[in-house]
N, C-alpha and C. Protein backbone atom coordinates (compact mmCIF):
# COMPACT_ATOMS: atom_id res chain seq x y z
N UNK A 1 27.10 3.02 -0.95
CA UNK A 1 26.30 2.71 -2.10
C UNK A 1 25.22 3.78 -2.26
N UNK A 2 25.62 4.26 -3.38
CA UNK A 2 24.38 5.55 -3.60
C UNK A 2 22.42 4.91 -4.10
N UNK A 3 21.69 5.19 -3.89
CA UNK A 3 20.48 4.99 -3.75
C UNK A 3 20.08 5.79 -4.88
N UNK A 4 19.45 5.31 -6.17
CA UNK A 4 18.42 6.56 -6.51
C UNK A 4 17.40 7.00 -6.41
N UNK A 5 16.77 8.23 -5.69
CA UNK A 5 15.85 8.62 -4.88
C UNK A 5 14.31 8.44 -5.63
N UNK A 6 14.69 8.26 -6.87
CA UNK A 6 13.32 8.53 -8.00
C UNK A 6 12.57 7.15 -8.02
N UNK A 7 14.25 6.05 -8.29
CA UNK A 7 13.55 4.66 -8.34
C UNK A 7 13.15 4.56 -7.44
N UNK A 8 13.53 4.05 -6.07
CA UNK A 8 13.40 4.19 -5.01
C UNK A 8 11.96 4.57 -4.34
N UNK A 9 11.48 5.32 -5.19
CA UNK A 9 10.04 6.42 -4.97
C UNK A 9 9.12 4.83 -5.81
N UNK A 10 9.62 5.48 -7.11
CA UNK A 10 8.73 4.30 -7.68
C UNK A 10 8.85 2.74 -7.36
N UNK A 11 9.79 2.35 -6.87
CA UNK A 11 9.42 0.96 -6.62
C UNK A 11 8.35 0.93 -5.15
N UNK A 12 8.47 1.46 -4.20
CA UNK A 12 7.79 1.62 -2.97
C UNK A 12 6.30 2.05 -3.60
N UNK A 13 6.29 2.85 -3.84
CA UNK A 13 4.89 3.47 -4.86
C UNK A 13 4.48 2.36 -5.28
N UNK A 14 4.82 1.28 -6.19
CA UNK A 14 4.59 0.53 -6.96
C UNK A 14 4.11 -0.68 -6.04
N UNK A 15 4.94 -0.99 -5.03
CA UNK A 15 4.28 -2.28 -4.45
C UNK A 15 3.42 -1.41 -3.43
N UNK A 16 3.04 -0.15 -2.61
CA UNK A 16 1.86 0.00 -1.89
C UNK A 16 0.63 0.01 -2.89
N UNK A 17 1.10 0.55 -3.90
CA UNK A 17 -0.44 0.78 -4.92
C UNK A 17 -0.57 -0.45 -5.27
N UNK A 18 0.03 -1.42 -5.23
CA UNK A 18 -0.11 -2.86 -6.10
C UNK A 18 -0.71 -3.48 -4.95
N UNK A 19 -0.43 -3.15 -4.20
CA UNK A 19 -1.06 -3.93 -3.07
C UNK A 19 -2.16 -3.44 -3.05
N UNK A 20 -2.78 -2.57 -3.09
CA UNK A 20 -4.45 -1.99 -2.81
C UNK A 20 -4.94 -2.04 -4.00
N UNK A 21 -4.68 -2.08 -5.14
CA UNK A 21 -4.90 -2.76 -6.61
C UNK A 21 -5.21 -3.99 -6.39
N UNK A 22 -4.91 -5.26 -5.36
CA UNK A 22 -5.20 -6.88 -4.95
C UNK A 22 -6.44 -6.23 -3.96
N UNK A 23 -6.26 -5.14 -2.93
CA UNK A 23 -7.31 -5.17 -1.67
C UNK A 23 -8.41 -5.11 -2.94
N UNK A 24 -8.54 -3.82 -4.09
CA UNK A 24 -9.52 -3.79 -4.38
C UNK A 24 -10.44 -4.80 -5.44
N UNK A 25 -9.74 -5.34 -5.73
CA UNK A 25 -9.93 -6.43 -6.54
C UNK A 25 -10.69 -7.77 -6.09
N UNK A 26 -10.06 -7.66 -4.59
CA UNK A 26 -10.33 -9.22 -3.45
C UNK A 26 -11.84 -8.07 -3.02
N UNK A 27 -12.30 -6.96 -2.81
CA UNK A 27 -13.35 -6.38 -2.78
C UNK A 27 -14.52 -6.34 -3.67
N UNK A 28 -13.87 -6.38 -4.98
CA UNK A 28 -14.71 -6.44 -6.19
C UNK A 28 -15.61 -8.06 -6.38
N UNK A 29 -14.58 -9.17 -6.08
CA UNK A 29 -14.96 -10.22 -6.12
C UNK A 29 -15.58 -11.21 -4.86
N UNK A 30 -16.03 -10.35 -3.96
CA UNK A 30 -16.42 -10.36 -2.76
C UNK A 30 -15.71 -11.40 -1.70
N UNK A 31 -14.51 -10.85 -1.61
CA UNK A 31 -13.45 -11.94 -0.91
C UNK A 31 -13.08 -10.92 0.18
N UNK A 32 -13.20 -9.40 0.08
CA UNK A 32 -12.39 -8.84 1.25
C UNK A 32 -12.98 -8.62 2.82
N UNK A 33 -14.46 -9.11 2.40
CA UNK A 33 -14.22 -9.55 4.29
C UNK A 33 -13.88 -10.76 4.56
N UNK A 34 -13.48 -11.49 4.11
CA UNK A 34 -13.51 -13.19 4.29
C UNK A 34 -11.85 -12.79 4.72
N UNK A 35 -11.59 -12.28 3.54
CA UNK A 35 -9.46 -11.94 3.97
C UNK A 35 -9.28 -10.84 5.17
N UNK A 36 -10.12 -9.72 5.61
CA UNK A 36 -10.20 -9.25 6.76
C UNK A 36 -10.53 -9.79 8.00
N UNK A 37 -11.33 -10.56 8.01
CA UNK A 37 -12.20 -11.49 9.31
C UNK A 37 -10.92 -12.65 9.09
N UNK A 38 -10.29 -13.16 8.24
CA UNK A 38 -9.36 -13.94 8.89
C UNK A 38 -7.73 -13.37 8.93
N UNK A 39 -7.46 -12.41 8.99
CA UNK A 39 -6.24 -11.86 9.10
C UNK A 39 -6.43 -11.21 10.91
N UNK A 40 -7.68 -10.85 10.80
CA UNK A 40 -7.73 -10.35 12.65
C UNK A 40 -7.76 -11.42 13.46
N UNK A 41 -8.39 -12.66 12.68
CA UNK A 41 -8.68 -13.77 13.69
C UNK A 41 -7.15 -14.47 14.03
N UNK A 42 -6.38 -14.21 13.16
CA UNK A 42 -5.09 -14.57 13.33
C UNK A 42 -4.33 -14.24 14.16
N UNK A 43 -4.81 -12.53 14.63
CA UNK A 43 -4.12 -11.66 15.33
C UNK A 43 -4.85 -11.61 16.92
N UNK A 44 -6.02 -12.93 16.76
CA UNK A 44 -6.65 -12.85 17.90
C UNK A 44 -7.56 -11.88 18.44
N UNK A 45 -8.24 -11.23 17.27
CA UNK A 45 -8.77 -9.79 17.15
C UNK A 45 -10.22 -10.14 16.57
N UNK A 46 -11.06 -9.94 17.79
CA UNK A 46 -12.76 -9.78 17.23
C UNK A 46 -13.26 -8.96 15.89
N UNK A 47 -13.51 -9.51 14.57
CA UNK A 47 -13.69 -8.94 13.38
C UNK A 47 -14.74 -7.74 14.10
N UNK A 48 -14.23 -6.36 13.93
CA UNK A 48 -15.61 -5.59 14.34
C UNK A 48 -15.83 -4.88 13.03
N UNK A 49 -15.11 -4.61 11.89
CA UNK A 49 -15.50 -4.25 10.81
C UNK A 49 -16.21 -4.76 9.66
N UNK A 50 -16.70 -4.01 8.68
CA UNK A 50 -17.29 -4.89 7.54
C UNK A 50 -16.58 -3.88 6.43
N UNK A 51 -16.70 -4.48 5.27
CA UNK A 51 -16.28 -4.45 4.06
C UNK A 51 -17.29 -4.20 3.03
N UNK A 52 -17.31 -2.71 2.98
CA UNK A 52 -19.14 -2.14 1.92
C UNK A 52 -18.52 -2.68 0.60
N UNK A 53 -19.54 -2.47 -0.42
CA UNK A 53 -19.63 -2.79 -1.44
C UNK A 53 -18.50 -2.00 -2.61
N UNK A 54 -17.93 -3.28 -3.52
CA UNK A 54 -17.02 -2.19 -4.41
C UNK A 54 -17.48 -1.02 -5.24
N UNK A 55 -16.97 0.31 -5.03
CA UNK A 55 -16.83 1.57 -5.87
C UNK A 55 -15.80 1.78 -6.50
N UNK A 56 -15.77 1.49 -7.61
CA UNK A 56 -14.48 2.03 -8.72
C UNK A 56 -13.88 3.51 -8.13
N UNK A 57 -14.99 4.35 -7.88
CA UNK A 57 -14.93 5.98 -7.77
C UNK A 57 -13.96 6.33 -6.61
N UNK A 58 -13.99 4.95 -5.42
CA UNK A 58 -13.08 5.11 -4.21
C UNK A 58 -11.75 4.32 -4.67
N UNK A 59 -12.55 3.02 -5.05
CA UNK A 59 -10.97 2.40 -5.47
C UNK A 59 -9.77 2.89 -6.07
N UNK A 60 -10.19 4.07 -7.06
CA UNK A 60 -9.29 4.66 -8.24
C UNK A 60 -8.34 5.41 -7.13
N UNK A 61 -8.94 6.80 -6.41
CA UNK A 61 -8.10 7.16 -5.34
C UNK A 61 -7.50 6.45 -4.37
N UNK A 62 -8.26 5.40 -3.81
CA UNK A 62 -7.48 4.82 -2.95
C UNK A 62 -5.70 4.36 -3.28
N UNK A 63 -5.68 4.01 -4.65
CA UNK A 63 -4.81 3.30 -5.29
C UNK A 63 -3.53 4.29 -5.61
N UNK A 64 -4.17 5.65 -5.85
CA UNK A 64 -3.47 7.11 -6.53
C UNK A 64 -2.34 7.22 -5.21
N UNK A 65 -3.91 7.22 -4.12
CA UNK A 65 -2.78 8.49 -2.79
C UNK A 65 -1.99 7.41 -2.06
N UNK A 66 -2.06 5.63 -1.99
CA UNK A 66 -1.17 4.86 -1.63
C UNK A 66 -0.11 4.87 -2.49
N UNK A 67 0.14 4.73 -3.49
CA UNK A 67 1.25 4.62 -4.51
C UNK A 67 2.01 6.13 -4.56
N UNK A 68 1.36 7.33 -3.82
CA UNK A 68 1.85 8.76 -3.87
C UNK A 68 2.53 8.30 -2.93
N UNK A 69 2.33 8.02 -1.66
CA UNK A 69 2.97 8.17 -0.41
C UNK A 69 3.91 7.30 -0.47
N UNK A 70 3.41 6.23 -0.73
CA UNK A 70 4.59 5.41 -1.18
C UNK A 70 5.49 5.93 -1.67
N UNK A 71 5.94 6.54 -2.82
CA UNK A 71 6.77 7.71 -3.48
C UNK A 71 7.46 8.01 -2.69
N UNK A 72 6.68 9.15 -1.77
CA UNK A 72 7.26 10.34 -1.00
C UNK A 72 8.16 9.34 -0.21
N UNK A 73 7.56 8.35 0.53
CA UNK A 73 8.10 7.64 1.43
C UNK A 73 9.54 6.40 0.89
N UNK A 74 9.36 6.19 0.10
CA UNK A 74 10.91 5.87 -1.26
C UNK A 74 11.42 7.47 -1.05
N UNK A 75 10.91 7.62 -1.48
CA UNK A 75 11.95 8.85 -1.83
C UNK A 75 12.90 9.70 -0.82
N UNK A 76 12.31 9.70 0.53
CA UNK A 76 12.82 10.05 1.27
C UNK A 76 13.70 9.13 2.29
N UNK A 77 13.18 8.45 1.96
CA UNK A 77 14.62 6.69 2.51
C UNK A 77 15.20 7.07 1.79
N UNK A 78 15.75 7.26 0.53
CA UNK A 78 16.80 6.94 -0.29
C UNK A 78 17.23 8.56 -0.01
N UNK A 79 16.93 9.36 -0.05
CA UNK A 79 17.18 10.75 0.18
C UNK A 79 18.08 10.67 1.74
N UNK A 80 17.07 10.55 2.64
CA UNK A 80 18.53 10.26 4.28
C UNK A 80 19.62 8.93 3.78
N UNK A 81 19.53 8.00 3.19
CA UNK A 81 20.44 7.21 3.06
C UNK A 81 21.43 7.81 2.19
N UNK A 82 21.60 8.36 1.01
CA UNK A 82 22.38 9.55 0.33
C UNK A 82 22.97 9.99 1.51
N UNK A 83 22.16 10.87 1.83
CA UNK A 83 22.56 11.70 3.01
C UNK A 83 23.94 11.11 3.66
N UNK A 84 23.31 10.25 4.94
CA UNK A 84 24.38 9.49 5.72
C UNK A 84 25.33 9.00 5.40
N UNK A 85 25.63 8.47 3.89
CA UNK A 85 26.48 7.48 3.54
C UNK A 85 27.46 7.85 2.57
N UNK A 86 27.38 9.34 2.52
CA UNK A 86 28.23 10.26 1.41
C UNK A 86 29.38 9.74 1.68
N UNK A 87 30.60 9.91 0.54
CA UNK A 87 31.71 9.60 0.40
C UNK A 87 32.53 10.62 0.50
């Protein structure tokens, strides 16, 4: 089954940036240490971090270079899977 490397890019892209599109959002509305302090406590892990105040100016990149890598990282799954599975 051939893979296409582009979608592939963009769907991965799409749910890491979508996901930090919710982190920053649960930040904006002052929920993301409450969802950090209980995701470690889950993991049995002393909260030692805090969660500064929302910046659009960080959020915007944050969102860019997760949804890039994401890409690269689609893209190159579907690129070795091509690869291996040629006919």
């Amino acid at each position: 089954m051939h893979i296409s490397a582009h979608k592939a890019g963009l769907a991965l892209g799409g749910v890491l940036g979508g996901w930090h599109v919710v982190w920053s959002f649960l930040v904006a509305i002052g929920m993301g240490q409450w969802l950090l302090d209980f995701i470690f406590r889950l993991h049995m892990i002393h909260p030692v971090y805090t969660v500064g105040p929302f910046d659009i100016a960080m959020a915007m990149p944050l969102v860019v270079v997760t949804a890039g890598i994401g890409y690269i990282f689609g893209y190159a799954f579907a690129w070795c899977w091509n690869r291996m599975h040629r006919r």
